[in-house]
Protein backbone atom coordinates (compact mmCIF):
# COMPACT_ATOMS: atom_id res chain seq x y z
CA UNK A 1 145.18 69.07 55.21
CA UNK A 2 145.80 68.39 58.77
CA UNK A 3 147.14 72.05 59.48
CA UNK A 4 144.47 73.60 57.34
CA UNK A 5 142.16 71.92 59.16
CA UNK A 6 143.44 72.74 62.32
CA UNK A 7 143.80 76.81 61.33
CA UNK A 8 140.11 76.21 60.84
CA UNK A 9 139.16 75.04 64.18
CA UNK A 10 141.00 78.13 65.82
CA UNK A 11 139.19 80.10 63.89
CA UNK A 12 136.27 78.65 64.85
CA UNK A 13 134.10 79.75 67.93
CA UNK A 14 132.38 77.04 70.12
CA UNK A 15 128.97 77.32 68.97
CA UNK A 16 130.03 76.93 65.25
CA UNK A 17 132.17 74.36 65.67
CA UNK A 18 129.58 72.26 68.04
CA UNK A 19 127.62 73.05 64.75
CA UNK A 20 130.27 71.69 62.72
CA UNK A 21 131.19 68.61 64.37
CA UNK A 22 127.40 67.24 64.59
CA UNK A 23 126.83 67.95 61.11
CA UNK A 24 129.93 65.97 60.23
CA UNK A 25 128.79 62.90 62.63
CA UNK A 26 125.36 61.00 63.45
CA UNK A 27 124.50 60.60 66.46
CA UNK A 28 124.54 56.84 67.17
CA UNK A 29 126.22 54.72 69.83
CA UNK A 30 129.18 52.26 69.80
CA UNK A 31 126.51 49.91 68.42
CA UNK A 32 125.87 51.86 65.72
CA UNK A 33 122.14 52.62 66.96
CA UNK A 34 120.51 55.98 66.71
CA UNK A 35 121.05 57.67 70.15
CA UNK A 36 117.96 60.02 71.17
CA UNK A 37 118.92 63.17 72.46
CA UNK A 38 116.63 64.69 75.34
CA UNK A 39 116.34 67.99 76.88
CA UNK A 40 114.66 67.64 79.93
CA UNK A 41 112.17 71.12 81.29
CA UNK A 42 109.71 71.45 83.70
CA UNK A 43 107.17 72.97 81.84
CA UNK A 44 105.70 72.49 77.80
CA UNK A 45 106.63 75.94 76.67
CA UNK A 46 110.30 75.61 77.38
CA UNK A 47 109.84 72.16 75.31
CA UNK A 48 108.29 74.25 72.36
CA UNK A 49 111.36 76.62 72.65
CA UNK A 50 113.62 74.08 72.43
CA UNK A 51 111.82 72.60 69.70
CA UNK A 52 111.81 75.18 67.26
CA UNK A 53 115.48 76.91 67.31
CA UNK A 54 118.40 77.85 69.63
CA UNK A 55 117.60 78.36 72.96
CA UNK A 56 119.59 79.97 75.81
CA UNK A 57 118.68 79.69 79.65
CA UNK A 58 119.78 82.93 81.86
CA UNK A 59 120.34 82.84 85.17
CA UNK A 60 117.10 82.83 86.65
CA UNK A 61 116.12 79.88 84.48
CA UNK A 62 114.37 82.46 81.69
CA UNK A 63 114.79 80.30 78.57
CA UNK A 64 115.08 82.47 75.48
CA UNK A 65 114.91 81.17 71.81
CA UNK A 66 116.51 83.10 69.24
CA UNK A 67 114.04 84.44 66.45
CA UNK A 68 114.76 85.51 62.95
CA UNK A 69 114.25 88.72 61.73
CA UNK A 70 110.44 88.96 60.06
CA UNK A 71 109.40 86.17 61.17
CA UNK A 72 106.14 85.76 63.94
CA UNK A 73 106.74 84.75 67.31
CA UNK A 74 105.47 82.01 69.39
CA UNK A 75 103.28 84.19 71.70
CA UNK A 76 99.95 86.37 70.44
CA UNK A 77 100.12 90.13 72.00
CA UNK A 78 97.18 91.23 73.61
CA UNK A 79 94.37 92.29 71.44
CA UNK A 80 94.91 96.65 71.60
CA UNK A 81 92.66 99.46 73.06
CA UNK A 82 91.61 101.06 70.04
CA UNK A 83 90.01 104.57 71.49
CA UNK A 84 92.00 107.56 71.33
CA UNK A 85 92.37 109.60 74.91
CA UNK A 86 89.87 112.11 75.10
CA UNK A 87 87.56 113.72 77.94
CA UNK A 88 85.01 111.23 79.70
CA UNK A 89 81.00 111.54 78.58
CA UNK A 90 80.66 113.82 82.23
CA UNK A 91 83.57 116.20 81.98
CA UNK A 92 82.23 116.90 78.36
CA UNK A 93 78.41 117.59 79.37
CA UNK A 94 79.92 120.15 82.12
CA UNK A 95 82.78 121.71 80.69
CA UNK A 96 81.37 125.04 79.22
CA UNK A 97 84.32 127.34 79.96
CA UNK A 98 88.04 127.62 80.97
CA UNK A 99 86.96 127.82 84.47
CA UNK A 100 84.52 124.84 84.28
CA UNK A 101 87.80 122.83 83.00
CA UNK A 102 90.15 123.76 86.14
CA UNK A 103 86.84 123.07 88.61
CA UNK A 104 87.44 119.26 87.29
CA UNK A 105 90.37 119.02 88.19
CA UNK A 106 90.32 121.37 91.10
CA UNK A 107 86.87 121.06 92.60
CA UNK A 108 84.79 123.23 94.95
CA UNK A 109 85.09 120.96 97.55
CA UNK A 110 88.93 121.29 97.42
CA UNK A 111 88.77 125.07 97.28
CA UNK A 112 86.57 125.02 100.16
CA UNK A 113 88.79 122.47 102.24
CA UNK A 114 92.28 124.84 101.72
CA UNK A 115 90.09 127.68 102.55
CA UNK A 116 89.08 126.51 105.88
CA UNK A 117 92.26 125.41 106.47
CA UNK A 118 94.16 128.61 105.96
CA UNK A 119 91.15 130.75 107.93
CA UNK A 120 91.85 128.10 110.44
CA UNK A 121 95.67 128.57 110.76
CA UNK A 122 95.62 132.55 110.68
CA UNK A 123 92.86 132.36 113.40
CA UNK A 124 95.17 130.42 115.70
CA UNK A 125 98.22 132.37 114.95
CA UNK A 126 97.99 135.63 113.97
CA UNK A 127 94.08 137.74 114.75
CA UNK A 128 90.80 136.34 115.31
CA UNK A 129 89.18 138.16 112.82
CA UNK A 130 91.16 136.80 109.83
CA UNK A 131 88.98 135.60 106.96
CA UNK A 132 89.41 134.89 102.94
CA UNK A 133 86.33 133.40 101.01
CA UNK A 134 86.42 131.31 98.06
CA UNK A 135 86.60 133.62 96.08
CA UNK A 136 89.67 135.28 97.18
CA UNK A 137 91.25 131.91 96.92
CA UNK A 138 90.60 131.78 93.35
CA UNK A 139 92.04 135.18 92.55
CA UNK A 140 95.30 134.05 94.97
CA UNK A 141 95.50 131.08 92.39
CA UNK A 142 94.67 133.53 89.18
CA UNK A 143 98.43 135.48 90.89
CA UNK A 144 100.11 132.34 91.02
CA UNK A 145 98.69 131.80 87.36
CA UNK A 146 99.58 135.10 86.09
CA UNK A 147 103.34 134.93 87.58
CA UNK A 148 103.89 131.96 85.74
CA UNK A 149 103.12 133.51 82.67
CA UNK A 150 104.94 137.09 83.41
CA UNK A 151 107.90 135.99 85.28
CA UNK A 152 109.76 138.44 87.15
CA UNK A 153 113.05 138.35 89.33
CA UNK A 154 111.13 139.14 92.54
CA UNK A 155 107.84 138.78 94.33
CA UNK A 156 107.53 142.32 95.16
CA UNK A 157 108.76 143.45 91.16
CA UNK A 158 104.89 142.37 90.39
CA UNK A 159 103.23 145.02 91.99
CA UNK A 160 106.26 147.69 91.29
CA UNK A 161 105.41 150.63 88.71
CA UNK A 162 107.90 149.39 86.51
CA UNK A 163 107.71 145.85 86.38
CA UNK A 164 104.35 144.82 87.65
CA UNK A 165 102.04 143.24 86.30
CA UNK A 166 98.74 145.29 86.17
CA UNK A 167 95.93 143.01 86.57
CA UNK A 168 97.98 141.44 89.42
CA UNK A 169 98.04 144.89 90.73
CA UNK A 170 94.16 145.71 90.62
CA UNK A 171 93.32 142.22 91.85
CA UNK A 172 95.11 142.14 95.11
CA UNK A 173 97.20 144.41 97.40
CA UNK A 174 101.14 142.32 97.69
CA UNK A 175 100.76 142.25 101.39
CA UNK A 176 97.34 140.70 100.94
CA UNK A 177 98.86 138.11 98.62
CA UNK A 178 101.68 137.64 101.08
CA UNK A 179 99.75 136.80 103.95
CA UNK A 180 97.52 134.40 102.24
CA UNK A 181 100.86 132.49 101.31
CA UNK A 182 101.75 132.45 104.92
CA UNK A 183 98.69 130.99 106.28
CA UNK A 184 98.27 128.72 103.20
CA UNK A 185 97.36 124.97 104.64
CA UNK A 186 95.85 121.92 103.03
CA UNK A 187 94.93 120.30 106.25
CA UNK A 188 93.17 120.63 110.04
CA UNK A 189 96.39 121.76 111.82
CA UNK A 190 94.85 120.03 115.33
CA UNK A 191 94.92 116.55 113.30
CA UNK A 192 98.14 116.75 111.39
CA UNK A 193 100.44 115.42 114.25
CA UNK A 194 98.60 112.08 114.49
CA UNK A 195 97.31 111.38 111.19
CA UNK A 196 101.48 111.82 110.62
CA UNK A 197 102.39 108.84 112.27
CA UNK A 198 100.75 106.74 109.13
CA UNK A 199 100.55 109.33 106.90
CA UNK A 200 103.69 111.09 106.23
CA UNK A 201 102.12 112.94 103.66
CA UNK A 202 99.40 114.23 105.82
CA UNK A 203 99.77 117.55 105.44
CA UNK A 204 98.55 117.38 102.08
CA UNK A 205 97.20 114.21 101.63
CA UNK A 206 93.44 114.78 101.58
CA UNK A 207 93.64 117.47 98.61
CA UNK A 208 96.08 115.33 96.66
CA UNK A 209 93.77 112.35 96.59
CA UNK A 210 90.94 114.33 95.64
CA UNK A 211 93.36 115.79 92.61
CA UNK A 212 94.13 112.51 91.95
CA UNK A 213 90.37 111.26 92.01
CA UNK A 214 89.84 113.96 89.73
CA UNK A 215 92.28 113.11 86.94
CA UNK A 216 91.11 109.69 86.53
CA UNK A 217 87.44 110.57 86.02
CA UNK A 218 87.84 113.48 83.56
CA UNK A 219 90.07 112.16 81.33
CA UNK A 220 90.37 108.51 79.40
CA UNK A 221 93.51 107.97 78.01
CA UNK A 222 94.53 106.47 75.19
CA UNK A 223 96.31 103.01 73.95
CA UNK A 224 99.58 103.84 75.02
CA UNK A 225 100.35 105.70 78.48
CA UNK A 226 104.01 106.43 79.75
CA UNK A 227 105.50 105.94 83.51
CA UNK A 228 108.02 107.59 84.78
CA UNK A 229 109.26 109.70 87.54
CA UNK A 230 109.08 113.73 87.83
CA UNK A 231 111.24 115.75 90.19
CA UNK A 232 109.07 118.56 92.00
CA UNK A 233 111.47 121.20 93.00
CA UNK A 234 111.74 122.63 96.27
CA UNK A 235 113.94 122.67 98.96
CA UNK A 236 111.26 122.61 101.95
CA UNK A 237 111.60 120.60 105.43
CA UNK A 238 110.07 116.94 105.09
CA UNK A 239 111.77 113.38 105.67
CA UNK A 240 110.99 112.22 101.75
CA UNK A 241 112.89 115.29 99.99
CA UNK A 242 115.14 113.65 97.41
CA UNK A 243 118.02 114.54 96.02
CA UNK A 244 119.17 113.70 92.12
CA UNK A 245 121.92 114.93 90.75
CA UNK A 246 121.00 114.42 86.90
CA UNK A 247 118.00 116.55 87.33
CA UNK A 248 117.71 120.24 86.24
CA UNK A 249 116.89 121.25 90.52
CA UNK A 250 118.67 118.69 92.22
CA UNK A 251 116.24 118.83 95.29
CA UNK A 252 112.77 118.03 95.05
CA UNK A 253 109.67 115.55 95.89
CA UNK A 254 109.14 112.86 93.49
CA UNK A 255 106.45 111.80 91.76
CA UNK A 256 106.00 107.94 90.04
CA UNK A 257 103.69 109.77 87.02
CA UNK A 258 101.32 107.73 84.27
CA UNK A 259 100.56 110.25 81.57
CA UNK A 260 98.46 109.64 78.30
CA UNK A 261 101.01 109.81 75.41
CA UNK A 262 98.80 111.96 72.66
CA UNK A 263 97.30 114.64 75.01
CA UNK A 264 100.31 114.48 77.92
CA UNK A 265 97.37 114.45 80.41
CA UNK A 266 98.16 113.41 83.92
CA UNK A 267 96.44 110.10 84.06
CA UNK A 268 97.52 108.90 87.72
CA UNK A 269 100.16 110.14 90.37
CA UNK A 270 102.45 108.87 93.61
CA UNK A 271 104.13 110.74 96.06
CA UNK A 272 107.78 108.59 96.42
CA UNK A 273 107.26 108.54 100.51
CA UNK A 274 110.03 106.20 100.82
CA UNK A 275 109.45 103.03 102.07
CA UNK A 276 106.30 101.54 102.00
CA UNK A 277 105.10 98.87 104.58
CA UNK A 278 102.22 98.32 102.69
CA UNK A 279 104.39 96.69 99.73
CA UNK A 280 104.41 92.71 99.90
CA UNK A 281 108.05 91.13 100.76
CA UNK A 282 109.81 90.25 97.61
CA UNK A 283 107.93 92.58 95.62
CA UNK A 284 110.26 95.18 93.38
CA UNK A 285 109.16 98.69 94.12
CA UNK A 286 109.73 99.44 90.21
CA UNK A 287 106.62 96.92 90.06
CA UNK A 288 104.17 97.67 92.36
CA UNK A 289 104.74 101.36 91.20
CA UNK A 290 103.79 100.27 87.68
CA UNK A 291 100.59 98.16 88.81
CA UNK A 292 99.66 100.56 91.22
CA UNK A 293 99.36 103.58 88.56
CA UNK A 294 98.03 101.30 85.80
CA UNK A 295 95.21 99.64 87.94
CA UNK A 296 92.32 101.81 86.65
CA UNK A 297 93.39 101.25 82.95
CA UNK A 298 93.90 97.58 83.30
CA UNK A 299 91.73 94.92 81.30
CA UNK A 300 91.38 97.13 77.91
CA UNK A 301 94.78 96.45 76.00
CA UNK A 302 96.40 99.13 76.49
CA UNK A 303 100.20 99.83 76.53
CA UNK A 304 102.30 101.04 79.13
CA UNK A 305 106.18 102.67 77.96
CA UNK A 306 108.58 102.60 81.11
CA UNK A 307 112.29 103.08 81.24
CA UNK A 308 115.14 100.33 82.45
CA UNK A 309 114.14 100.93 86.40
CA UNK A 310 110.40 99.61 85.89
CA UNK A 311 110.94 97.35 82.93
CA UNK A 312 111.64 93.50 83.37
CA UNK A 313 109.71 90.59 82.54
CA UNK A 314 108.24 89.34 85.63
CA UNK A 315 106.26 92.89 85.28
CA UNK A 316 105.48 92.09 81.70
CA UNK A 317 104.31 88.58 82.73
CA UNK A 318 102.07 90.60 85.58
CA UNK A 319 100.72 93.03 82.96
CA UNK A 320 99.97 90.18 80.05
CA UNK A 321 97.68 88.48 82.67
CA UNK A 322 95.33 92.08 83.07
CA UNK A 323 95.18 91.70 79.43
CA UNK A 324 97.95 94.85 79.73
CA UNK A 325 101.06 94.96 77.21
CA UNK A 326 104.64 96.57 77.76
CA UNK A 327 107.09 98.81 75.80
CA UNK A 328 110.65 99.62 77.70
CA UNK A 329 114.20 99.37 78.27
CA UNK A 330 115.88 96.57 80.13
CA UNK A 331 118.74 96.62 82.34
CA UNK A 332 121.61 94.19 81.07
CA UNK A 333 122.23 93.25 84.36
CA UNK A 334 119.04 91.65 85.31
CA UNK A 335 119.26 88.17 85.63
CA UNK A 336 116.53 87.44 83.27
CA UNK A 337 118.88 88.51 80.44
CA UNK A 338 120.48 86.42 78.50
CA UNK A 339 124.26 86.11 78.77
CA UNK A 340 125.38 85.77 75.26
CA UNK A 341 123.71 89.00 74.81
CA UNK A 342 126.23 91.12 76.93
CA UNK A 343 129.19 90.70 74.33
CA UNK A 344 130.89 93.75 73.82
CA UNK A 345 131.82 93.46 70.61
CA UNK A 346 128.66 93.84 68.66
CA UNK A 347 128.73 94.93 65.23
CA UNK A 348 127.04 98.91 64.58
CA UNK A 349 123.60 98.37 63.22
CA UNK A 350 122.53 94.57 64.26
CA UNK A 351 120.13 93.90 65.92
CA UNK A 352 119.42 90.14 67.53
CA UNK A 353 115.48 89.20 68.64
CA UNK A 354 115.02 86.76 71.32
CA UNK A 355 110.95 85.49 72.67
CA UNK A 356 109.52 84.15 75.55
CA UNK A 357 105.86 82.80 75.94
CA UNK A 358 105.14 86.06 77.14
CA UNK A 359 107.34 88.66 75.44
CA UNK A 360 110.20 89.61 73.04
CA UNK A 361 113.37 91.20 73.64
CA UNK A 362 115.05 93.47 70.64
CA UNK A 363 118.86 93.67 71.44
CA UNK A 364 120.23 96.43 69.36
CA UNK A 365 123.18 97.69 68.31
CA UNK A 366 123.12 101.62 67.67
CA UNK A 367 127.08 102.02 67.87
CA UNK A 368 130.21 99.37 68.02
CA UNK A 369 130.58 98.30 71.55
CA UNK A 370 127.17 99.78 72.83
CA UNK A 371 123.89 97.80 72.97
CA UNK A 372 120.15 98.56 73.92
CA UNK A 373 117.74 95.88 75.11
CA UNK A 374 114.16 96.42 74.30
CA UNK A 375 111.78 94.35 75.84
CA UNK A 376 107.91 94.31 74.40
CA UNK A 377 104.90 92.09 74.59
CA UNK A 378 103.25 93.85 71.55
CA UNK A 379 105.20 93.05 69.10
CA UNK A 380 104.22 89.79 67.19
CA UNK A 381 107.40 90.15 65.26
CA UNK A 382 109.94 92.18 64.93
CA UNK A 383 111.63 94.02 61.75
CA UNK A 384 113.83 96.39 60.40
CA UNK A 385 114.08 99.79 58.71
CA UNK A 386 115.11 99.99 54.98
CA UNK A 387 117.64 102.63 55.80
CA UNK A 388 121.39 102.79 56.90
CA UNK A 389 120.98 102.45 60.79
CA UNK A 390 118.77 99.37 60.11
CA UNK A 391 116.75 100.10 63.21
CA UNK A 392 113.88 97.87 64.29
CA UNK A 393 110.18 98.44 64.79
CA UNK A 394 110.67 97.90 68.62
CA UNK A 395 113.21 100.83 69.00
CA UNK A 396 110.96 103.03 66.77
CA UNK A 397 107.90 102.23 68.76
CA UNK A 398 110.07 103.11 72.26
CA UNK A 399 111.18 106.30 71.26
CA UNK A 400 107.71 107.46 69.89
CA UNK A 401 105.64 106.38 73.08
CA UNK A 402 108.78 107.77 75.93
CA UNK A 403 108.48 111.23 75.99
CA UNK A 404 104.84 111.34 77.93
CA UNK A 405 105.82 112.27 81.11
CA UNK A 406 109.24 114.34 80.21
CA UNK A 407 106.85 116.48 78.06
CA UNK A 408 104.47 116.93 80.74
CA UNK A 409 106.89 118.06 82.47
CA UNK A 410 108.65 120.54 80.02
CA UNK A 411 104.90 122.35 80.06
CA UNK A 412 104.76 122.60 83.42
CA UNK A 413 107.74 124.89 83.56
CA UNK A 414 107.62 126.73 80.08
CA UNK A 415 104.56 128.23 78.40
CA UNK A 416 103.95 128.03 74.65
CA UNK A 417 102.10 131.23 73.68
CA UNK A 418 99.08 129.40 72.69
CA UNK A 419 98.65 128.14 76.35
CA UNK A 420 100.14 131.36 77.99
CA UNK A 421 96.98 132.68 76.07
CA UNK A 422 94.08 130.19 77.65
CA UNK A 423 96.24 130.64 80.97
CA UNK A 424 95.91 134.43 80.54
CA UNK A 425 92.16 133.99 80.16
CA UNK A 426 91.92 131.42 82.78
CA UNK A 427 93.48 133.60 85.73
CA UNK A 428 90.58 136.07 84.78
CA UNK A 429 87.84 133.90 84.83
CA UNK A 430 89.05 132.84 88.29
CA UNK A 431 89.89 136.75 89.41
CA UNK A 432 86.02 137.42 87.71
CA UNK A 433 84.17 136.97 91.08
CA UNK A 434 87.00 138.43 93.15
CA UNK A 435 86.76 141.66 91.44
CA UNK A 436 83.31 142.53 91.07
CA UNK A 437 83.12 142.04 94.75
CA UNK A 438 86.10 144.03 95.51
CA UNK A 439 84.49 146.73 93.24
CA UNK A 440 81.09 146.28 94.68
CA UNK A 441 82.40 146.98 98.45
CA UNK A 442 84.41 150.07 97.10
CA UNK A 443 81.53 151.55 95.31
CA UNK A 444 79.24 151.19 98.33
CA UNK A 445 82.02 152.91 100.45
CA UNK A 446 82.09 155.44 98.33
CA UNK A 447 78.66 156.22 98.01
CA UNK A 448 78.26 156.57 101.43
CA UNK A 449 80.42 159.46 101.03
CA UNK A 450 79.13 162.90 99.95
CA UNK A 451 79.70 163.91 96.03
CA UNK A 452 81.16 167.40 97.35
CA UNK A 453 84.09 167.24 100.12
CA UNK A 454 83.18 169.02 103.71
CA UNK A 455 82.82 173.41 103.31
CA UNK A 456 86.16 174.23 102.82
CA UNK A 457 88.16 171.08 101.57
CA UNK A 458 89.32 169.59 98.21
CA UNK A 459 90.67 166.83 96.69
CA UNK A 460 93.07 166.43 94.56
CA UNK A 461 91.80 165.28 90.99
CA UNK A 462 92.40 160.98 90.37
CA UNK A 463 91.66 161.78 86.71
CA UNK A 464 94.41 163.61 85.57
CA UNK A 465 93.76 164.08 82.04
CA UNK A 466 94.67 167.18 80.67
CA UNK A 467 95.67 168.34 84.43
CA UNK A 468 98.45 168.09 86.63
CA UNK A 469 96.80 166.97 89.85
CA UNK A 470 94.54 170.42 90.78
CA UNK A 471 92.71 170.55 93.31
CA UNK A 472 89.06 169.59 92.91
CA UNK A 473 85.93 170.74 94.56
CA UNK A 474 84.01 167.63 94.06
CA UNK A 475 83.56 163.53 92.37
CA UNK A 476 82.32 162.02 89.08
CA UNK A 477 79.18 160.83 89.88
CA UNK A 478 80.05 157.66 87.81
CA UNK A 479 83.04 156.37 89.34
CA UNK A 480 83.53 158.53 92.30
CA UNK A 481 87.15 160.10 91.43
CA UNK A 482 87.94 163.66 92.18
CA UNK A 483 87.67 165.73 88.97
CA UNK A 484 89.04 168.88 88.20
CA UNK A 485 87.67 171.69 86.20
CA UNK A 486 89.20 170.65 83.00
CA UNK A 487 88.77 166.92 83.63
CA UNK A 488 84.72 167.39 84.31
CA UNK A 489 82.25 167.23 81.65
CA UNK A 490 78.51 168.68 82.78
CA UNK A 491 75.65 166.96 80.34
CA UNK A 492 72.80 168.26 78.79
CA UNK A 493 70.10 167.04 81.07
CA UNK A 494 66.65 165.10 79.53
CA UNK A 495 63.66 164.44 81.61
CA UNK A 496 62.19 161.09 80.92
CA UNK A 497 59.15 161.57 78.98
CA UNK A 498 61.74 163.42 76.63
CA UNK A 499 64.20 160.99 76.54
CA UNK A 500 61.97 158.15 76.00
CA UNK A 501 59.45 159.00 72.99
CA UNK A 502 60.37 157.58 69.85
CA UNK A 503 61.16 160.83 67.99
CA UNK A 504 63.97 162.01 70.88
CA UNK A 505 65.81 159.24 71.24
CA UNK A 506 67.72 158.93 74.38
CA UNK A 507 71.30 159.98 73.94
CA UNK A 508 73.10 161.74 77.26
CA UNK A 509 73.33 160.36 80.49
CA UNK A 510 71.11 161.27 83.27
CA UNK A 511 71.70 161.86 86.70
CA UNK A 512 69.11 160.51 89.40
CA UNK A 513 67.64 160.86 92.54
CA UNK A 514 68.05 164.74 91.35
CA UNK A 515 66.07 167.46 90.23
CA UNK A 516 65.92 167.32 86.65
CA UNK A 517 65.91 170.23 84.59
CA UNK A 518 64.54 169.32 80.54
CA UNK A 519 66.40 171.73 78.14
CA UNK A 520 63.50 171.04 75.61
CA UNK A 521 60.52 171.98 77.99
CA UNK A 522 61.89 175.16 79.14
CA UNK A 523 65.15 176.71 77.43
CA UNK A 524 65.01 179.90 79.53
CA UNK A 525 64.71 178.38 83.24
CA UNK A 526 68.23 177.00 83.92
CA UNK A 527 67.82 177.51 87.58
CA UNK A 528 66.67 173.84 88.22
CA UNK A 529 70.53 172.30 86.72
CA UNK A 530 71.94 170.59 89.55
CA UNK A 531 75.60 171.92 88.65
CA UNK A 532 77.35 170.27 91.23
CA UNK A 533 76.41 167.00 89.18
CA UNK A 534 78.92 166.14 86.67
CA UNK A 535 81.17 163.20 85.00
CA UNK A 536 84.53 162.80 84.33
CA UNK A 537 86.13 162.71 81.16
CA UNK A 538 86.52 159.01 80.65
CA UNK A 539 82.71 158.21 82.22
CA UNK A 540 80.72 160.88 79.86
């Protein structure tokens, strides 16, 4: 018995045979009087822990009690926002169009700030007599839109006969296009240098926090919002360019990013600037990004998904007190962790719960030897899956609310044809007012021309239909091309009274400001046609 019982004990672990020993003795002292064991804490709820089950202390003092699976935790989540995302009460009244929708999020008074700003640059360094309106700013954008949807290898290739892109052709000449983009500037140039000192994101500081503005009053997100961080690529000169090797670009400007989970909206946005003096000592950045882009959605019960960089439970104890709950991974390194959770040897498909008075943490085991921690304060308890992976509700939940921000990001850079569509349609509405004023000024330019070239000189037809490029004595009096013979159509001409009464009804076009000649007053007189008056094929 004595070597079985000692085969036993190595077999044993230390908890277990603790376990063992006390249920094989009573606790009493050489006496033989009940000894009362104490377990001293500082504050009630680590009492209550120790109360009800196994508790474990890490090493910042976080006690943790070990929970069963099923079973309800000692803390109450926060009561949840209930209201799906959707467009505020004002965005809806105004919103009547595509290009109502980008003015919310891109206002007039932006437009009007980049396009003093870029007047103001080209001024100063290239001629005096620069200009570009609004509107002309808008059809700049409705390029930039259209070139996202039709990419092509090169700049140039979009106004090429091969490969361009024809309404980015009509809209605006390429070195038009090119020297707006050189004399593009979000900011007074004569201010920049000093507002830099403080600012180090001067240069476009002022339209970003309008943007910013903008987001959070047109759009109320849902219940659950995601934070993370997006890489914007570029390679351009500024003290704050990053450089990650994981991402697609490597080089780029980051972003800390809160988007709504349903819609993917862009709820609230910060520039990573590097360090902040404004950030208390002692504070984590990973925290005061997360309060920072959660403070106008605090106080409702919603739910905010981050990743192992943001999560931890000091942040979680931050968020419970704004009545704000938290979904993430942790870090099995931070020291509020408990250590008998970083065994290596877990078991495939177990999974081990452990609670605070202020959250729950879900320690998984999706694969021998590899674990994921899940920390959550809106869980009240947590369960398993009835299949073979056994996974819990807490590791469902995080992989349903992550992807806010990584989508978001995945339709910036690639189009479904749905939104290439209302992108399509967008870039015209903006490239609407552009237009008709370009078309305006080259109508009135022409009509200060005469219909028929000078005695002795012709042009060569624009019309070209039927023709190869003759010569042609004079213009459609429609849209002012040079038209050929067999590219010219001469009407029969109405006078009004004719063309008006209710038996005649008016059916040819007529030419004014010109002796008209009525073919149903006086068929013999034809003396009175103004011949020289005609339209082209494709204006008749």
């Amino acid at each position: 018995r004595s070597m079985q019982r000692q085969r036993v004990q190595r077999r044993l672990t230390t908890e277990p045979a603790l376990a063992t020993v006390l249920a094989d003795t009573s606790p009493c002292d050489s006496d033989g009087e009940e000894i009362e064991l104490h377990l001293y804490s500082d504050s009630s709820e680590t009492r209550a822990l120790v109360e009800h089950g196994r508790t474990e202390v890490a090493k910042d003092g976080t006690v943790w009690r070990e929970e069963q699976l099923a079973k309800p935790l000692l803390f109450t989540p926060v009561e949840p926002y209930t209201a799906d995302g959707a467009p505020t009460a004002n965005t809806r009244r105004i919103v009547t169009s595509r290009l109502q929708s980008f003015l919310c999020f891109i206002s007039l008074e932006m437009l009007h700030v980049i396009q003093q700003c870029t007047v103001q640059h080209a001024r100063h360094t290239e001629q005096q007599d620069w200009f570009m309106d609004v509107p002309e700013l808008m059809a700049f954008i409705a390029i930039l839109i259209w070139k996202g949807v039709c990419r092509v290898p090169a700049l140039s290739d979009n106004w090429s006969a091969e490969m361009g892109y024809p309404r980015i052709i009509s809209t605006m000449s390429r070195n038009r296009f090119q020297s707006i983009m050189q004399h593009l500037r979000f900011d007074d140039m004569f201010t920049c240098g000093e507002r830099g000192e403080t600012d180090q994101f001067a240069p476009i500081s002022t339209v970003w926090e309008h943007f910013v503005k903008n987001c959070i009053s047109a759009f109320t997100p849902g219940r659950h919002i995601t934070v993370d961080e997006q890489l914007f690529p570029t390679k351009a000169r500024c003290r704050f360019l990053q450089y990650i090797a994981t991402k697609p670009d490597k080089f780029g400007i980051k972003f800390w990013v809160a988007c709504d989970l349903k819609s993917k909206s862009i709820c609230n946005a910060i520039p990573y600037l590097g360090k902040d003096p404004s950030r208390p000592n002692g504070e984590r950045l990973s925290e005061s990004v997360v309060m920072k882009l959660m403070e106008p959605f605090m106080d409702q019960g919603r739910t905010v998904t981050t990743d192992n960089f943001f999560t931890s439970l000091s942040l979680a104890q931050r968020l419970r007190s704004r009545r704000t709950s938290i979904l993430g991974t942790v870090n099995k390194i931070r020291r509020e962790i408990s250590p008998s959770t970083r065994q290596s040897d877990q078991i495939a498909f177990t999974t081990q719960v452990f609670s605070t008075p202020e959250a729950t943490l879900t320690v998984y085991a999706p694969k021998p030897k590899k674990t994921v921690y899940i920390l959550s304060s809106m869980h009240s308890q947590v369960e398993t899956e009835d299949t073979n992976k056994r996974k819990p509700n807490t590791v469902t939940q995080y992989n349903k609310t992550k992807c806010g921000v990584d989508v978001m990001d995945q339709m910036v850079r690639k189009y479904t044809e749905r939104r290439a569509q209302f992108l399509v349609e967008l870039a015209k509405e903006l490239a609407k007012s552009h237009i008709n004023a370009k078309e305006s000024r080259k109508e009135n330019k022409l009509r200060q021309q005469p219909l028929t070239p000078s005695p002795g000189k012709r042009g060569k037809c624009q019309v070209l239909h039927g023709c190869a490029g003759n010569s042609a004595p004079g213009r459609c009096v429609h849209c002012y091309k040079y038209t050929c013979g067999k590219c010219k159509k001469v009407p029969a001409l109405e006078c009004l009274p004719c063309s008006d009464s209710p038996d005649r009804p008016r059916k040819r076009k007529q030419v004014c400001g010109f002796p008209i000649f009525c073919i149903l007053h006086d068929k013999n007189n034809k003396t009175d046609i103004p011949k020289h008056q005609y339209f082209c094929l494709f204006c008749f």
